[in-house]
C-alpha atoms as a PDB file:
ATOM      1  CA  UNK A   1     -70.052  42.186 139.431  1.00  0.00           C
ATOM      2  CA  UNK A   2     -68.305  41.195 136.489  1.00  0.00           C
ATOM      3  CA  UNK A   3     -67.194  43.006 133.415  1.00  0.00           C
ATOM      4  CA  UNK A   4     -67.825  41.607 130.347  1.00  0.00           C
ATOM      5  CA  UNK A   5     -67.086  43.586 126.977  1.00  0.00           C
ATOM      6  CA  UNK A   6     -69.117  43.662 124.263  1.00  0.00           C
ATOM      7  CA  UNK A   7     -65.749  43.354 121.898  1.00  0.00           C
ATOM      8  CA  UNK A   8     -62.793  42.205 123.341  1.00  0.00           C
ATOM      9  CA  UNK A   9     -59.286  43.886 122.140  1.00  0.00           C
ATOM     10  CA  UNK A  10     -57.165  40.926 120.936  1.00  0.00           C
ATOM     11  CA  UNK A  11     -53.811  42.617 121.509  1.00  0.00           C
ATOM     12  CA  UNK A  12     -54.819  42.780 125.175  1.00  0.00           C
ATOM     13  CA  UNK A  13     -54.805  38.820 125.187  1.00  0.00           C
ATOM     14  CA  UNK A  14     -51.025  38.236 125.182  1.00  0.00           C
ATOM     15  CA  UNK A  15     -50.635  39.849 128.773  1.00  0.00           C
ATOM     16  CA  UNK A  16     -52.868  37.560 130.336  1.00  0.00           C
ATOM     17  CA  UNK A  17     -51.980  34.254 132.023  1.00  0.00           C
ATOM     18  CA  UNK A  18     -51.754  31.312 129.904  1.00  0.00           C
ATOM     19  CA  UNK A  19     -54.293  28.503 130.976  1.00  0.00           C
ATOM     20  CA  UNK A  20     -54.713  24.972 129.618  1.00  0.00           C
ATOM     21  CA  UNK A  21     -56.620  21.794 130.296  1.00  0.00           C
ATOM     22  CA  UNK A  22     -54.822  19.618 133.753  1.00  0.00           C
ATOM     23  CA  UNK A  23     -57.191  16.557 133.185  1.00  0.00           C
ATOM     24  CA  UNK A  24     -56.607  13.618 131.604  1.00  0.00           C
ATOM     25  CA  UNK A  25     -56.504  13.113 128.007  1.00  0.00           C
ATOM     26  CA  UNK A  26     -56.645   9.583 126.477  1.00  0.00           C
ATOM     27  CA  UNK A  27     -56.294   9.071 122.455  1.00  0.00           C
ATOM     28  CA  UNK A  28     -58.643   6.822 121.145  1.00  0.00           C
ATOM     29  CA  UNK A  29     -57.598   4.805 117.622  1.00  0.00           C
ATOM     30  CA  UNK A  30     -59.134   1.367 118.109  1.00  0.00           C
ATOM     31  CA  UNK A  31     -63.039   0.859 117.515  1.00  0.00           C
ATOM     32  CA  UNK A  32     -63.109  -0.749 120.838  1.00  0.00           C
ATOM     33  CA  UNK A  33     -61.280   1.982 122.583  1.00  0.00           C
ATOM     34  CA  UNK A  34     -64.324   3.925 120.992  1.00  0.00           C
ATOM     35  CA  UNK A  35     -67.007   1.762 122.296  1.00  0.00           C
ATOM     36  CA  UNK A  36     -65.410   1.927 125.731  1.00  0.00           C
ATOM     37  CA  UNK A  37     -64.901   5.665 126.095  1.00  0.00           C
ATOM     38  CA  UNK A  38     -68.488   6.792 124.643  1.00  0.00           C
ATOM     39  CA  UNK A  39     -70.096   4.454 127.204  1.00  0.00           C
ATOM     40  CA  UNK A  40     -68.132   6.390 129.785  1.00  0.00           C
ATOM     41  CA  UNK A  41     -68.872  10.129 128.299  1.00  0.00           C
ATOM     42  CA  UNK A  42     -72.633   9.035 127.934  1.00  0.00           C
ATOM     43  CA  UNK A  43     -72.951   8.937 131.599  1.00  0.00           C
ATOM     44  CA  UNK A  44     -71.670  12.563 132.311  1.00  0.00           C
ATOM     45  CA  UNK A  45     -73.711  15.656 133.116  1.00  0.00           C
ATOM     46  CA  UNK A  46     -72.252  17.781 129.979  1.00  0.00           C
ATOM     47  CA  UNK A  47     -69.441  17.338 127.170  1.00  0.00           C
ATOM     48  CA  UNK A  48     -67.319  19.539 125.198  1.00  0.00           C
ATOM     49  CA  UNK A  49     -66.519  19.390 122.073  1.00  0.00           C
ATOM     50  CA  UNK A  50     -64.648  20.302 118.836  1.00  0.00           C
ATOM     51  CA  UNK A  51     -62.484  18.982 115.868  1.00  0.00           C
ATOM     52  CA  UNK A  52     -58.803  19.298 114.458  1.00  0.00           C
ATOM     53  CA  UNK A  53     -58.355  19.172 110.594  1.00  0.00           C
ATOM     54  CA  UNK A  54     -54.994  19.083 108.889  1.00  0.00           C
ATOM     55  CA  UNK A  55     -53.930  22.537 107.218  1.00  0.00           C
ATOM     56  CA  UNK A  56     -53.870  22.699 104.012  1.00  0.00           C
ATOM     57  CA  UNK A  57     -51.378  24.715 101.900  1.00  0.00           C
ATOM     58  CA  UNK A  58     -51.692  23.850  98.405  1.00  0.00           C
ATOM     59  CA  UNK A  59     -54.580  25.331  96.176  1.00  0.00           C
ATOM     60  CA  UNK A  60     -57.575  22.627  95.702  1.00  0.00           C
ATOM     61  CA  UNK A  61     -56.082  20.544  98.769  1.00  0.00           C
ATOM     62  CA  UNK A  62     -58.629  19.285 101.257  1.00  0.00           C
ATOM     63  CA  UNK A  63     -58.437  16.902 104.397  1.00  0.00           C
ATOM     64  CA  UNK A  64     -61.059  15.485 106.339  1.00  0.00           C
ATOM     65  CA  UNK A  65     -61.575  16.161 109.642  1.00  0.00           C
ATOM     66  CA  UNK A  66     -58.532  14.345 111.617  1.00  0.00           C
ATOM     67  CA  UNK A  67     -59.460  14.426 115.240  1.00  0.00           C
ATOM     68  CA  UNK A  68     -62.875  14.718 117.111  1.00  0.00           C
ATOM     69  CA  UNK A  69     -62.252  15.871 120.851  1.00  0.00           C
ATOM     70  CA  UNK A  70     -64.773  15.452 123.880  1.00  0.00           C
ATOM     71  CA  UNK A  71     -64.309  16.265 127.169  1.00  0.00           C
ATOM     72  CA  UNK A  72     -65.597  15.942 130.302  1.00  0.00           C
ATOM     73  CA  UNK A  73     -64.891  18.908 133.461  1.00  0.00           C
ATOM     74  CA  UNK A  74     -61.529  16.606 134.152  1.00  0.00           C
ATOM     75  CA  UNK A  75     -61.084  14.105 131.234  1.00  0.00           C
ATOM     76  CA  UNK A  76     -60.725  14.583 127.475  1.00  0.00           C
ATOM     77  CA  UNK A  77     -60.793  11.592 125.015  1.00  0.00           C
ATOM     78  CA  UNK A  78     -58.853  12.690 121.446  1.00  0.00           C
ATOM     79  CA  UNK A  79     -60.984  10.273 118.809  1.00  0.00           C
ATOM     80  CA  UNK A  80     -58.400  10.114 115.540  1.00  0.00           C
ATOM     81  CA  UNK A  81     -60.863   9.848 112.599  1.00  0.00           C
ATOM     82  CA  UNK A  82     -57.859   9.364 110.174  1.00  0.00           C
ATOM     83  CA  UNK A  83     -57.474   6.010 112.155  1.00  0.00           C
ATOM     84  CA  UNK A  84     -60.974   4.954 113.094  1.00  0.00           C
ATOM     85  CA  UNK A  85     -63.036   6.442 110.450  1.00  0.00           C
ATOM     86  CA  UNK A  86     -66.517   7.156 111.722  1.00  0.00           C
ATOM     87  CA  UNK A  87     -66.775   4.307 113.913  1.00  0.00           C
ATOM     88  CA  UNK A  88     -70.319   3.311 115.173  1.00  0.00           C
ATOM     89  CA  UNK A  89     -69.714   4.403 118.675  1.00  0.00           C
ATOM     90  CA  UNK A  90     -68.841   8.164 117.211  1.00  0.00           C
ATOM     91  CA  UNK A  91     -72.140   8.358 115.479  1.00  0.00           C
ATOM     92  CA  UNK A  92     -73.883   6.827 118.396  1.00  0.00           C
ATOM     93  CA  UNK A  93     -72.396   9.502 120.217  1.00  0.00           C
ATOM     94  CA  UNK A  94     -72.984  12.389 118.072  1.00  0.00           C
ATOM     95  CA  UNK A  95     -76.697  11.375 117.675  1.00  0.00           C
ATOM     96  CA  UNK A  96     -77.040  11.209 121.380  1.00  0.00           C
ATOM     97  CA  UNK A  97     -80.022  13.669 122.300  1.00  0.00           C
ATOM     98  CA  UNK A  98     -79.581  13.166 126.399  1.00  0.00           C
ATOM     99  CA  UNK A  99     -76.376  14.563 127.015  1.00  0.00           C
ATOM    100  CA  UNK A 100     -75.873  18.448 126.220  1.00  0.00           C
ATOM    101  CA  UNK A 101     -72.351  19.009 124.022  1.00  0.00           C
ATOM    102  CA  UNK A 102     -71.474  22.216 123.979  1.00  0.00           C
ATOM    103  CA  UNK A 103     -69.318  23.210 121.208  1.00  0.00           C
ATOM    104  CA  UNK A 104     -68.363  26.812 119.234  1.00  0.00           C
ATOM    105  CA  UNK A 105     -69.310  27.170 115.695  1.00  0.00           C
ATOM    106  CA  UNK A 106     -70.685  23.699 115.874  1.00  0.00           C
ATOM    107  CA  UNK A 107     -72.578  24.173 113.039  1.00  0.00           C
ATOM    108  CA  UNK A 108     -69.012  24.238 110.838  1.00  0.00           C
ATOM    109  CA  UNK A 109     -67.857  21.162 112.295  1.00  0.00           C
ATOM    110  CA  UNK A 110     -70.815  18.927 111.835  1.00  0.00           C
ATOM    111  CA  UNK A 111     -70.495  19.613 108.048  1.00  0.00           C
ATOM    112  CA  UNK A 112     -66.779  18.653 108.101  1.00  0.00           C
ATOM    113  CA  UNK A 113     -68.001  15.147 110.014  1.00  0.00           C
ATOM    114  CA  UNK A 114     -70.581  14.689 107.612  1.00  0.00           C
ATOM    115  CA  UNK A 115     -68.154  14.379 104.741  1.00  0.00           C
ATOM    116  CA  UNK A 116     -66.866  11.447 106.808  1.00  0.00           C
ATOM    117  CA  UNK A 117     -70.172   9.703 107.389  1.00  0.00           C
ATOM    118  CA  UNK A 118     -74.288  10.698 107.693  1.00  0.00           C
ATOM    119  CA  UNK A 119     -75.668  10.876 110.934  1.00  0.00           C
ATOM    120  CA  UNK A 120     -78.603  13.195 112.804  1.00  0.00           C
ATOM    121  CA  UNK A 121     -76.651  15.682 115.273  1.00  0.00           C
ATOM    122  CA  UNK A 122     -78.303  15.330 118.908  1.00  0.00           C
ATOM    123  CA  UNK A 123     -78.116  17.559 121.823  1.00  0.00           C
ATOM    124  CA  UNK A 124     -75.737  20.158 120.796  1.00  0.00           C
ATOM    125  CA  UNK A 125     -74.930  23.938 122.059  1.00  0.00           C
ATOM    126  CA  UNK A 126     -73.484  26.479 120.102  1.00  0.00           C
ATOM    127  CA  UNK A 127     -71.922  28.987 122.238  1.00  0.00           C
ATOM    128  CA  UNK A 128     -71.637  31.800 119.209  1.00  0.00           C
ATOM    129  CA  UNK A 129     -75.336  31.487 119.891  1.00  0.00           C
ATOM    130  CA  UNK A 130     -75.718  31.900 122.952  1.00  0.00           C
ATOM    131  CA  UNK A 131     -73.383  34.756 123.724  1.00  0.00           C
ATOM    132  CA  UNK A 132     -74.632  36.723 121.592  1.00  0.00           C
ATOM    133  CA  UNK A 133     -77.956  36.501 123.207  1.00  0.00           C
ATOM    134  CA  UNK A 134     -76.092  38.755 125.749  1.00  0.00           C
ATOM    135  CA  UNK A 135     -74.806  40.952 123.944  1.00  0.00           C
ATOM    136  CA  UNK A 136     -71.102  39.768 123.019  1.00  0.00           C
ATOM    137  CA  UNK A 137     -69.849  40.204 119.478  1.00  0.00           C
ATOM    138  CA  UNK A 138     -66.708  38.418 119.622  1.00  0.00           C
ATOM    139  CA  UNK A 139     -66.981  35.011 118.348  1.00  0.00           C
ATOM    140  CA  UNK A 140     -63.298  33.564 118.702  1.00  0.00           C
ATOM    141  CA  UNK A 141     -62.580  30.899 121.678  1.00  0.00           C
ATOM    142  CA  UNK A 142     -59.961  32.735 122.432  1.00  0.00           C
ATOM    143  CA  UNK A 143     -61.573  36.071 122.648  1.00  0.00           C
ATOM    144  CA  UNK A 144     -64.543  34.864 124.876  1.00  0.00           C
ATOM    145  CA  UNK A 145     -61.902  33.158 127.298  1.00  0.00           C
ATOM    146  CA  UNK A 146     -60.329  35.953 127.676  1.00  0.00           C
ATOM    147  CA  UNK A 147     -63.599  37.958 128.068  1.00  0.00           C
ATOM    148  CA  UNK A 148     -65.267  35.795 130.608  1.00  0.00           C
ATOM    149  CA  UNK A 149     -62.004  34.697 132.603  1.00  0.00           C
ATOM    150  CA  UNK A 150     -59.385  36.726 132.085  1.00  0.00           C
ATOM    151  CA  UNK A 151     -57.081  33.969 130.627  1.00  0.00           C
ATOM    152  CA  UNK A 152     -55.425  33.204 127.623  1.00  0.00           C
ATOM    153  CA  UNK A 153     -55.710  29.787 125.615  1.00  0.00           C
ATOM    154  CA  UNK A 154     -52.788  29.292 123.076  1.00  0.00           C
ATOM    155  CA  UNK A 155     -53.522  28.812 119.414  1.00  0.00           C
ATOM    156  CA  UNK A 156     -49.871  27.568 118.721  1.00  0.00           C
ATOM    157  CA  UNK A 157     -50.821  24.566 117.338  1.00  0.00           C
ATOM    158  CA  UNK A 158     -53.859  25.204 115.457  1.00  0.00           C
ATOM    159  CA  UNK A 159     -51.917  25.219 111.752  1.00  0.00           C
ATOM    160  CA  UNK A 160     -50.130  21.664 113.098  1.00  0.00           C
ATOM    161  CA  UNK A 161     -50.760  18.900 111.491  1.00  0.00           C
ATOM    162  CA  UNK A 162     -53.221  16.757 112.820  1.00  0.00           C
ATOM    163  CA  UNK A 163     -52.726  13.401 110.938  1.00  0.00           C
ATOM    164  CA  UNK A 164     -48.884  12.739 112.777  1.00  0.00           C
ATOM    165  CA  UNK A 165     -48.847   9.523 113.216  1.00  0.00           C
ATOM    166  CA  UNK A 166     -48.678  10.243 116.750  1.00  0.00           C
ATOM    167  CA  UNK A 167     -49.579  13.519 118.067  1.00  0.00           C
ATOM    168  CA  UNK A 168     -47.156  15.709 120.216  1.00  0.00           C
ATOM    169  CA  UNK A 169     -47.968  16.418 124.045  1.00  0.00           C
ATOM    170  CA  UNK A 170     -48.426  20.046 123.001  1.00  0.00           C
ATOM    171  CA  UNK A 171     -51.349  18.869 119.940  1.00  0.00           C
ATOM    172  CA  UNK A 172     -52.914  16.951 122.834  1.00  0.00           C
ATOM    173  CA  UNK A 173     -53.367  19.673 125.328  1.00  0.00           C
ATOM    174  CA  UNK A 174     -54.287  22.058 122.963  1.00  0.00           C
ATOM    175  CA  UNK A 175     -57.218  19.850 121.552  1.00  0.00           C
ATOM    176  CA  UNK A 176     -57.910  18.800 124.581  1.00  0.00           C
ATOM    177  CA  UNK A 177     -57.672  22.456 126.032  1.00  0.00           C
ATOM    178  CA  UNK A 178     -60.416  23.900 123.381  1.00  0.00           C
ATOM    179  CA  UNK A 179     -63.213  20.902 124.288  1.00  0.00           C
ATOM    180  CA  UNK A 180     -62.924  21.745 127.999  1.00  0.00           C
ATOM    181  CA  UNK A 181     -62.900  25.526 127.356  1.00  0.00           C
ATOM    182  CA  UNK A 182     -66.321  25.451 125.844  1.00  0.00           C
ATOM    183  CA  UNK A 183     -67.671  23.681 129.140  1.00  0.00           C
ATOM    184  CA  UNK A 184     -66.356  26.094 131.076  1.00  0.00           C
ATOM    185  CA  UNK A 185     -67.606  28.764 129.040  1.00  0.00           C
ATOM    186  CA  UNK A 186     -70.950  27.703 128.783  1.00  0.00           C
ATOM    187  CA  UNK A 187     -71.467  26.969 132.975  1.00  0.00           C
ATOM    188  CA  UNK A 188     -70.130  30.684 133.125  1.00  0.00           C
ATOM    189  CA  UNK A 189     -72.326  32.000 130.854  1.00  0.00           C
ATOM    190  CA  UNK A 190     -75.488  30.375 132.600  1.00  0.00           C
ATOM    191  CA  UNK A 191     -74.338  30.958 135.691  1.00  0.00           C
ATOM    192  CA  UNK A 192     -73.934  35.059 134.647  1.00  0.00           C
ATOM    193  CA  UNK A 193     -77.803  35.024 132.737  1.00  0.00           C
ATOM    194  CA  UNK A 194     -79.360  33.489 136.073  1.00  0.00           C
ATOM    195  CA  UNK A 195     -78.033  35.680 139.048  1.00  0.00           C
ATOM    196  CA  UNK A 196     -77.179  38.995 136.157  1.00  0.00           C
ATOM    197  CA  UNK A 197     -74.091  39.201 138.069  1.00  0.00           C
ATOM    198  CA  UNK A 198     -72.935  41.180 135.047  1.00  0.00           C
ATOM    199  CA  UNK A 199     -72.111  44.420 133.177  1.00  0.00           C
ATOM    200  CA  UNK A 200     -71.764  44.808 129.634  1.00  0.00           C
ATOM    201  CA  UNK A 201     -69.381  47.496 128.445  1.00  0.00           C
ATOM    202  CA  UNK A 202     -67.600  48.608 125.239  1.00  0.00           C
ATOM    203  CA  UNK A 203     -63.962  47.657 124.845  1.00  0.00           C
ATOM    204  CA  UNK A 204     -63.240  51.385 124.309  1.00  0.00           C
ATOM    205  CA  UNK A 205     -64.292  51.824 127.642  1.00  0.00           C
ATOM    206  CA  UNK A 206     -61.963  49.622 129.282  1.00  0.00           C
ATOM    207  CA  UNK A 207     -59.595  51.145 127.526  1.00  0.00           C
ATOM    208  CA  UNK A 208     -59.741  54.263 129.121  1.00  0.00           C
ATOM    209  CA  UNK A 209     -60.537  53.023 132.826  1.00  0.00           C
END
């Protein structure tokens, strides 16, 4: 039986063991390299996904959307839209209705594409949506890691900026990291509404046990 809170207590996350994405990650600038690597994430079961934009610090400043990361259970391709643009194989693969993408606050980042290029989202999952259905308030990825698993996923790099002209290891595991968390969250999360394997509890109550 699992314990899942309904709010999870973010100074509580620091003590728990880092985890980050061990697959593959290949960084995709060329329109071919595009073409190539949507064929290839077309054919898998389920995809992660989510997007890097460059920090802004000056009033009235705004970037586009810099990088669009999808991942696979073992492989993560890092698409850098401040090279390619929205390439044809990026819309093709964003207007893809066959192959779930699962994705938090979705909704957020498919306005920031659009301001890049129009296209019809396809088959996309937002997991703010779906946790909530079971009760979990916490919206954060790195709240519901931590809920679910027990693990915690750096944000170190989040304020970096995300239009170097060529991105540090750590920028590349930690976008690579957030596409493959949301698969694992969202097989977790199925897996926990089909067997109720489950109990949901208050944080306060953790607290105290």
């Amino acid at each position: 039986m699992k314990t899942i809170f309904k709010k999870f207590d973010k100074k509580r996350i620091t003590a728990l063991p880092a985890v980050h994405f061990e697959g593959r990650i290949v960084v995709v600038i060329s329109a071919g390299e595009a073409e190539k690597a949507v064929d290839y994430l077309l054919t898998q079961p389920i995809l992660g996904v989510d997007t890097e934009t460059r920090p802004s610090f000056k009033k009235g400043q705004i970037h586009k959307v810099a990088l669009l990361q999808v991942s696979t259970h073992d492989t993560c391709f890092l698409f850098r839209l401040n090279y390619l643009g929205m390439a044809p194989a990026i819309v093709r693969l964003l207007e893809d209705v066959k192959v779930p993408k699962v994705g938090l606050s979705w909704h957020d980042d498919i306005l920031q594409l659009h301001k890049r290029a129009e296209f019809t989202p396809g088959n996309f999952i937002d997991l703010q949506k779906h946790v909530g259905e079971i009760g979990v308030e916490d919206r954060s990825l790195q709240k519901l890691y931590a809920n679910f698993f027990g693990q915690r996923i750096s944000k170190s790099q989040q304020l970096s900026n995300w239009e170097n002209d060529v991105l540090q290891e750590k920028q590349k595991i930690y976008a690579a990291t957030d596409a493959w968390a949301c698969i694992q969250l969202y097989e977790e999360l199925m897996r926990l509404e089909q067997t109720q394997d489950y109990e949901l509890v208050e944080e306060s109550e953790a607290a105290i046990a």
